[in-house]
Protein backbone atom coordinates (compact mmCIF):
# COMPACT_ATOMS: atom_id res chain seq x y z
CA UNK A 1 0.00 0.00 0.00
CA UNK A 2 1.33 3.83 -0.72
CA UNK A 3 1.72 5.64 2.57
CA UNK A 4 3.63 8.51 1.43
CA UNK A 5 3.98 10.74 -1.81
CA UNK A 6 6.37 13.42 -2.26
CA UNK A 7 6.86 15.83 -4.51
CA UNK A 8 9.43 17.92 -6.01
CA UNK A 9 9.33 21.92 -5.46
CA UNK A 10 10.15 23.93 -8.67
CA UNK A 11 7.98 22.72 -11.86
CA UNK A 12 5.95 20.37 -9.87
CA UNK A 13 4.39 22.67 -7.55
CA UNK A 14 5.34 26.04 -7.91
CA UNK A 15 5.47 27.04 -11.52
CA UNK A 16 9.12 28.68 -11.82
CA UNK A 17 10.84 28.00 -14.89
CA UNK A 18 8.59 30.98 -16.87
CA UNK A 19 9.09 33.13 -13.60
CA UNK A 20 12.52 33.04 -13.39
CA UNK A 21 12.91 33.94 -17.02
CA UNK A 22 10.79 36.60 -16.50
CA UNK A 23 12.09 38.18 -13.57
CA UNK A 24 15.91 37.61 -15.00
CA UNK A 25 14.76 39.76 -18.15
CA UNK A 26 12.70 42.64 -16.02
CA UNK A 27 15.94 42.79 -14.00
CA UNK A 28 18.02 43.94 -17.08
CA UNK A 29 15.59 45.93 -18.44
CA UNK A 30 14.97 47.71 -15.13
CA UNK A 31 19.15 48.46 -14.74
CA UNK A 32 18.93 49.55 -18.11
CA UNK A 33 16.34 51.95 -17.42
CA UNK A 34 17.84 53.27 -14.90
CA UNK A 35 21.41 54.18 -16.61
CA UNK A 36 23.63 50.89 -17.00
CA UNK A 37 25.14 51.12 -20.32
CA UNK A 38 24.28 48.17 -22.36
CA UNK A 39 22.55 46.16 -25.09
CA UNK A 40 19.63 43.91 -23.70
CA UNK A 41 20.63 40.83 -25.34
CA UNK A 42 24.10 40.84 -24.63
CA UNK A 43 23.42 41.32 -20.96
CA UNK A 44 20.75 39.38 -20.89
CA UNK A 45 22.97 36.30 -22.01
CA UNK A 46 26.08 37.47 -19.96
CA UNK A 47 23.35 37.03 -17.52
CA UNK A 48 22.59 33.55 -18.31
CA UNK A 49 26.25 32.15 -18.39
CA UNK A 50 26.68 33.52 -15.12
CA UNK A 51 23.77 31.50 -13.86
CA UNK A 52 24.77 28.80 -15.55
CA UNK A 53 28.76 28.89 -13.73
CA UNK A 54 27.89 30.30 -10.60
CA UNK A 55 24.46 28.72 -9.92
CA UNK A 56 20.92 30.20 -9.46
CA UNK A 57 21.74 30.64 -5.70
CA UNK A 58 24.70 32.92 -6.14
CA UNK A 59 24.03 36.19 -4.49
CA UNK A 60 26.30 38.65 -6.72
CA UNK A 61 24.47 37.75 -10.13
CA UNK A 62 24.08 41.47 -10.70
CA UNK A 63 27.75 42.30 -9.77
CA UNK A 64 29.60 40.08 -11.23
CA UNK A 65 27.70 40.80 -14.82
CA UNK A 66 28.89 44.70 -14.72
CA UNK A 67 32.26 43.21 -14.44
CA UNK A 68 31.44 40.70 -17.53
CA UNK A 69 30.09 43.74 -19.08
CA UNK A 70 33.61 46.00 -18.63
CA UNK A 71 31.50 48.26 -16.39
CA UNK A 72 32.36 50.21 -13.42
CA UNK A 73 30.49 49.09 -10.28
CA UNK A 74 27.43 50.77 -9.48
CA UNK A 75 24.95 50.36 -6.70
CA UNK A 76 21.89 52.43 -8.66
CA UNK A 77 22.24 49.45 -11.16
CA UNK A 78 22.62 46.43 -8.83
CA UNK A 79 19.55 47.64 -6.86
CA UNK A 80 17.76 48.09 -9.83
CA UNK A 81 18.15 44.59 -10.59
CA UNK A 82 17.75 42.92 -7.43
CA UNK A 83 14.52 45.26 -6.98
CA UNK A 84 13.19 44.24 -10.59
CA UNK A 85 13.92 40.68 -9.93
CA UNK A 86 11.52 40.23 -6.31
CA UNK A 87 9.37 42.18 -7.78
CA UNK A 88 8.30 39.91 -10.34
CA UNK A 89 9.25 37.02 -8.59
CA UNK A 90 6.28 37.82 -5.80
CA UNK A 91 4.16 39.23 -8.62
CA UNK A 92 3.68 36.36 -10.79
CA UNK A 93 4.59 33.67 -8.47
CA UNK A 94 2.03 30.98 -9.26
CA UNK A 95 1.21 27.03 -8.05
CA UNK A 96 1.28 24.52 -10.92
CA UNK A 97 -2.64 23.89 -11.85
CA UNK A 98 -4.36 21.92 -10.18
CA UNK A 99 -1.86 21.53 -6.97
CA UNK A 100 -4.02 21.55 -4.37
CA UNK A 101 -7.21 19.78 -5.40
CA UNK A 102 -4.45 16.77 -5.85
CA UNK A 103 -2.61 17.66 -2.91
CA UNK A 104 -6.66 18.05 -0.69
CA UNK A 105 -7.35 14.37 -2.58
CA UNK A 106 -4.63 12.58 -1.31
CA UNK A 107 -5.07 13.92 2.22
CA UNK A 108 -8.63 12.69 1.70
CA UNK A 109 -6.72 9.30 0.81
CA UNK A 110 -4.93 9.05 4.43
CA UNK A 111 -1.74 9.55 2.13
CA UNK A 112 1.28 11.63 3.95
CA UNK A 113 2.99 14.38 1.56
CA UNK A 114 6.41 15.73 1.69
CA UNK A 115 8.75 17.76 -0.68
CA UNK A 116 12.30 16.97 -1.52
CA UNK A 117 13.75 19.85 -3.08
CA UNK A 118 17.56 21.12 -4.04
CA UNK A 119 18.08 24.42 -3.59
CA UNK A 120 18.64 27.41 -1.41
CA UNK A 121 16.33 26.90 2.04
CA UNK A 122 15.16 30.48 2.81
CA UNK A 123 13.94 30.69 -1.52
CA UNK A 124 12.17 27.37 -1.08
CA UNK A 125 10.51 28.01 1.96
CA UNK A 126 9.85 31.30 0.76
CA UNK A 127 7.80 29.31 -2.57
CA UNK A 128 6.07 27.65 -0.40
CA UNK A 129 5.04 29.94 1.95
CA UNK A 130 3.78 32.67 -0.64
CA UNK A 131 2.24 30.00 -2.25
CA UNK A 132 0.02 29.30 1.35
CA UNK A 133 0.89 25.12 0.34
CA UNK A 134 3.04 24.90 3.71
CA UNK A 135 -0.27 23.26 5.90
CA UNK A 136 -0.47 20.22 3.09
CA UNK A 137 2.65 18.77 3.59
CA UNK A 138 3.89 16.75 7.20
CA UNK A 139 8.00 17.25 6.00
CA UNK A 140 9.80 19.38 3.87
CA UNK A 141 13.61 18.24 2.67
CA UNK A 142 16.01 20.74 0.66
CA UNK A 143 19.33 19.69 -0.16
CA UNK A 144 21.33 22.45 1.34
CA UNK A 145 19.75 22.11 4.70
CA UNK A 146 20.33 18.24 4.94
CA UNK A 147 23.33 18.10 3.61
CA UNK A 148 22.78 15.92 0.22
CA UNK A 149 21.65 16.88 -3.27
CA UNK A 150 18.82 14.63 -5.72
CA UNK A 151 19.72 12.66 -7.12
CA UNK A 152 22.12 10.91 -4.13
CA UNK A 153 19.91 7.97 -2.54
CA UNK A 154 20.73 9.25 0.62
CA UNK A 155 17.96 12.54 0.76
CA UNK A 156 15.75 10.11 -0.88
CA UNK A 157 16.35 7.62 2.38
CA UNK A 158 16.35 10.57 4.77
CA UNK A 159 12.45 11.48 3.42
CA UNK A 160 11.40 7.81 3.71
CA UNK A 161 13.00 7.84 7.15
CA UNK A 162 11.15 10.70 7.99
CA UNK A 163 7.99 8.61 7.72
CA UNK A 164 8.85 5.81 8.58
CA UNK A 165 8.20 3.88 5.83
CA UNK A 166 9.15 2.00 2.86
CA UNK A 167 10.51 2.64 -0.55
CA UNK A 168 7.67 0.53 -1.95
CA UNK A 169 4.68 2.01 0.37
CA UNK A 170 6.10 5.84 -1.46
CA UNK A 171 5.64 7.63 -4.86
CA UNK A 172 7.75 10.36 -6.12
CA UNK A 173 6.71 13.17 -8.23
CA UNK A 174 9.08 15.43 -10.22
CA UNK A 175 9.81 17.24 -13.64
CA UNK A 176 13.61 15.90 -13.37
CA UNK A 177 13.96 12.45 -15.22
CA UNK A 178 17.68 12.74 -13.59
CA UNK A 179 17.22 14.21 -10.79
CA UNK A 180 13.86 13.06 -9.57
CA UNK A 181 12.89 9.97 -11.00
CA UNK A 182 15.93 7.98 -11.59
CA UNK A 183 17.00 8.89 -7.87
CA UNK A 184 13.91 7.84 -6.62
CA UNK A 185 14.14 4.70 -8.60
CA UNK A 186 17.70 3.90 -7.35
CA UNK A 187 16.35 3.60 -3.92
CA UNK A 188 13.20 0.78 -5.10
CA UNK A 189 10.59 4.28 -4.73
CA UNK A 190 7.66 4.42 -7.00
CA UNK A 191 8.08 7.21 -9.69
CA UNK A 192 6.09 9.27 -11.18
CA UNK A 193 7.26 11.89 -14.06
CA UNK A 194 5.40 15.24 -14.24
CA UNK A 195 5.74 15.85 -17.97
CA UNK A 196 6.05 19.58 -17.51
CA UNK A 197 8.19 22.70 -17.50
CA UNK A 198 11.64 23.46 -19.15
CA UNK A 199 12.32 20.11 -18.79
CA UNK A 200 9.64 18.17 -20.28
CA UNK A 201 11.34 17.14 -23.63
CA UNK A 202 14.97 16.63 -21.63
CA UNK A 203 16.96 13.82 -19.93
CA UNK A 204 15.11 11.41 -22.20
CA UNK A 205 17.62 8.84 -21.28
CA UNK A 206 16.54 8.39 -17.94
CA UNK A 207 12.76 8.20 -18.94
CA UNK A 208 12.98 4.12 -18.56
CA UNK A 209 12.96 4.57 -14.91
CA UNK A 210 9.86 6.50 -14.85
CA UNK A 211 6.97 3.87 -13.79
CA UNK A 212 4.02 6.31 -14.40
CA UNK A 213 4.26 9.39 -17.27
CA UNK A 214 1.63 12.56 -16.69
CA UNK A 215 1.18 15.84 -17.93
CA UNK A 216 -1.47 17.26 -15.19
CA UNK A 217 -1.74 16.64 -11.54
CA UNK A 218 -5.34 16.07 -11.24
CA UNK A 219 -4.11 12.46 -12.87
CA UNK A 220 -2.37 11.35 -9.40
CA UNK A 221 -4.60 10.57 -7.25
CA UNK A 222 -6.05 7.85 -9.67
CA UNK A 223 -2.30 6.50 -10.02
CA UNK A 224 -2.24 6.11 -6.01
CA UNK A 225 -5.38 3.67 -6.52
CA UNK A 226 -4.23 1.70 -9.00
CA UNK A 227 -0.89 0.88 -7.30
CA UNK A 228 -2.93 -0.11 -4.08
CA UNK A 229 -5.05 -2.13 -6.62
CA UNK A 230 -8.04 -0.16 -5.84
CA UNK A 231 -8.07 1.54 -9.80
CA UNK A 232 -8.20 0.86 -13.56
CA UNK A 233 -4.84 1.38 -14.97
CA UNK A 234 -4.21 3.71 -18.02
CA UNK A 235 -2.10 2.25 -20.09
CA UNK A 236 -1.17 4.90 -21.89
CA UNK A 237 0.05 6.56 -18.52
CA UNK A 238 2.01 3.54 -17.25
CA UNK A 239 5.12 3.04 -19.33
CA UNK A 240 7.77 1.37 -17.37
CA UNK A 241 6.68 -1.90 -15.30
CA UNK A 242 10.39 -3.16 -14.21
């Protein structure tokens, strides 16, 4: 029987991949505005490749890219980006659809919920707070608080220890066929990949360890029954029985 699902954070609940482009792209526009020197596009991608070196949790984005740029430093600008950024970040900050009518329907189930997350701990947190999702779920685990990044068995053992139960009584749902699936997999976890996001056409590779394929939420809660034998299966849902 499934005890426990959990879910990943970014592109399985909170919908972040078009908000971060969004708020990275109002950020140069808004130093722009206010006096930095500079073609959008070229920024704009000196922006990217310092995301892409440095990490999305780097806190000097917006400094280091005047250097990239040839710039001298200035604070106008940096604010100007940082305030730019939040701002659409808390604007448009939306939950994937149909989060919590899933989330509400497998509480209904007696099913506990958890989120293993990489990432930052104050920026998820803050996610899921803004978001109001914090009173679904019984534990939350993000990989720079515990210590251990998806997909490493270990935070996958951690949030079945957490419960206290086994890999086979626990789903796990996630946009990552790396990090998410085939790291739940490793550990003998149900998976479940949430076709959606930046990522829905990558890591194809990994899509073998992937026991249950959907593109909407709302689809879940049926998978839960069939795996406790209580539901019809979809075939065209399941596509890895190994």
């Amino acid at each position: 029987m499934i005890k426990a699902v959990f879910f990943d954070l970014d592109d399985t609940i909170a919908d972040t991949s078009r908000l971060a482009e969004m708020a990275r792209k109002n950020a140069i526009e808004n130093m722009i505005r206010h006096g930095m020197p500079a073609d959008f596009d070229t920024a704009y991608n000196e922006l990217l490749e310092l995301i892409k070196e440095y990490g999305s949790n780097f806190d000097r984005h917006f400094d280091y890219l005047l250097r990239r740029l040839d710039l001298h430093y200035n604070p106008k600008w940096v604010a100007a980006g940082v305030i730019a950024y939040h701002n659409t970040k808390f604007a448009y900050l939306r939950e994937v659809r149909h989060v919590r009518k899933t989330l509400l329907k497998l509480k209904e189930m007696g099913i506990l919920l958890g989120i293993i997350t990489d990432g930052n701990p104050i920026k998820q947190w803050e996610k899921i707070l803004r978001l109001e999702l914090d009173p679904y779920f019984d534990e939350v685990l993000i990989s720079d608080f515990v210590g251990v990044k998806k997909p490493h068995p270990k935070i996958f053992r951690k949030a079945l220890g957490k419960f206290d139960v086994k890999a086979d009584e626990a789903v796990m749902v996630g946009d990552r066929l790396y990090s998410d699936i085939y790291g739940a997999k490793r550990v003998g976890m149900h998976t479940v990949w949430f076709r959606y996001g930046k990522y829905a056409n990558s890591e194809i590779e990994y899509e073998k360890y992937a026991d249950f394929t959907i593109e909407d939420l709302k689809e879940l809660p049926g998978i839960i029954e069939v795996l406790n034998g209580e539901g019809k299966e979809d075939s065209d849902k399941k596509v890895h029985t190994d």
